[in-house]
Protein backbone atom coordinates (compact mmCIF):
# COMPACT_ATOMS: atom_id res chain seq x y z
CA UNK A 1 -5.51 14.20 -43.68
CA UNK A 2 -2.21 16.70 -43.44
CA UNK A 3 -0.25 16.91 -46.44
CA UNK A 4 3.67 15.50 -46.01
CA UNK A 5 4.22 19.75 -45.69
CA UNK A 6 2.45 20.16 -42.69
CA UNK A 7 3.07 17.12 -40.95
CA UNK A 8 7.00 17.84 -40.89
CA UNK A 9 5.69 21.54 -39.88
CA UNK A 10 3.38 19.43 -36.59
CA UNK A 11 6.63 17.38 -36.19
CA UNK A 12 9.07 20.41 -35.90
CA UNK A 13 6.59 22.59 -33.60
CA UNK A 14 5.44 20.01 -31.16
CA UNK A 15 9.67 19.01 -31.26
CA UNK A 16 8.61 15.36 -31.87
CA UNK A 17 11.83 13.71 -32.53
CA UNK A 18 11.15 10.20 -31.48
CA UNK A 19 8.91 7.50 -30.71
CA UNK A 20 8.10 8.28 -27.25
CA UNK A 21 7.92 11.70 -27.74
CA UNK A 22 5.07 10.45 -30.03
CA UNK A 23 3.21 8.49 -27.78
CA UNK A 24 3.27 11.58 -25.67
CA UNK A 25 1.61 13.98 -28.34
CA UNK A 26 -1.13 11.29 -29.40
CA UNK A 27 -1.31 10.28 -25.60
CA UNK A 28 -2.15 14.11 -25.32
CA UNK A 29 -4.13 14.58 -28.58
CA UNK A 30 -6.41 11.37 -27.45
CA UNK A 31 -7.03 13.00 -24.36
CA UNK A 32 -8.56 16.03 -25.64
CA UNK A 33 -10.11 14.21 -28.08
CA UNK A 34 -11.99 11.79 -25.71
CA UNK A 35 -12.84 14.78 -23.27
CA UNK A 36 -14.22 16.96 -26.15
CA UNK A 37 -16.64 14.22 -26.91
CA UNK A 38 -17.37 13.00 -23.33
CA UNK A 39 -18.65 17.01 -23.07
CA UNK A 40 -20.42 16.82 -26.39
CA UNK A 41 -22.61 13.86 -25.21
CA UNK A 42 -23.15 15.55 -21.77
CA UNK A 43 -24.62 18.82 -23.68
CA UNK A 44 -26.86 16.96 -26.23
CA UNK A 45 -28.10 14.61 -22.89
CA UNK A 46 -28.51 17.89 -20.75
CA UNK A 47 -30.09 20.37 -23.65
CA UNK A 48 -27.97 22.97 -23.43
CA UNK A 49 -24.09 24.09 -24.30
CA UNK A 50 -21.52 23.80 -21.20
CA UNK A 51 -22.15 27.93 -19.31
CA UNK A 52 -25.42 28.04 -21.72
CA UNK A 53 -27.18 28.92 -18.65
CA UNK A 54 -30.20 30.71 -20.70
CA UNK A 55 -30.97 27.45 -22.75
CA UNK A 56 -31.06 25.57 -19.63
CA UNK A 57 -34.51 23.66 -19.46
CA UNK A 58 -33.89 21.19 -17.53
CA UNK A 59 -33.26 20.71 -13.56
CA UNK A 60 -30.25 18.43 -14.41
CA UNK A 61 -26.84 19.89 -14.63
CA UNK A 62 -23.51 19.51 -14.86
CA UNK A 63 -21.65 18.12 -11.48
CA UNK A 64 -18.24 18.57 -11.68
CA UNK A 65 -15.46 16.14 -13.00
CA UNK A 66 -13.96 13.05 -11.54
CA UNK A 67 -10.29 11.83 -12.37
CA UNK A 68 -10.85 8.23 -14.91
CA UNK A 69 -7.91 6.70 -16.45
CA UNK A 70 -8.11 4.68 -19.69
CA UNK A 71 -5.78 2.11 -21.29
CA UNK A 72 -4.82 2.94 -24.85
CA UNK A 73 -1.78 2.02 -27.45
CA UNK A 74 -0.42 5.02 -26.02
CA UNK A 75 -0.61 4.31 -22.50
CA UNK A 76 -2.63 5.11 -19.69
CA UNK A 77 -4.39 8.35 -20.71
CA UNK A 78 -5.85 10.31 -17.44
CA UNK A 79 -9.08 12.04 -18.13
CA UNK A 80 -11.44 14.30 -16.20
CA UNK A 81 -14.72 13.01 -16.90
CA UNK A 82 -18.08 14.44 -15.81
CA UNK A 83 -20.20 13.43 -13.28
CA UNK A 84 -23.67 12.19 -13.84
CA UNK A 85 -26.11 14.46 -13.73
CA UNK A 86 -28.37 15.20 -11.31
């Protein structure tokens, strides 16, 4: 958790002055968030780190990314998700 310090320091740098500006930062923060998992479940299904090429064991890999777009309290949050493997 951020002490009250840094939290006015997040505030000031990201200029977050209002309520929709934010929804825009945790619209933003939730979308890095969700992708950063989203690849962290693709590596531990594949076996291998995202440009790992040497650990690659497998014959699946990754096949690009495809536009989703989720609902949240935040609004609509546009992600690039990635394909299945094949």
């Amino acid at each position: 958790m951020l002490e009250k310090d840094e939290l006015k320091k997040l505030l000031k740098e990201k200029k977050i002055k209002s309520l929709d500006d934010f929804n825009t930062f945790m619209r933003d923060i939730s979308k890095e968030v969700l992708e950063t998992f989203f690849d962290g479940e693709m590596s531990d299904f594949l076996g291998y780190d995202k440009y790992d090429h040497k650990a690659k064991e497998t014959d699946n890999s990754r096949n690009g990314h495809s536009q989703k777009e989720v609902k949240s309290k935040f609004g609509a949050i546009g992600l690039e998700v990635l394909q299945d493997p094949r």
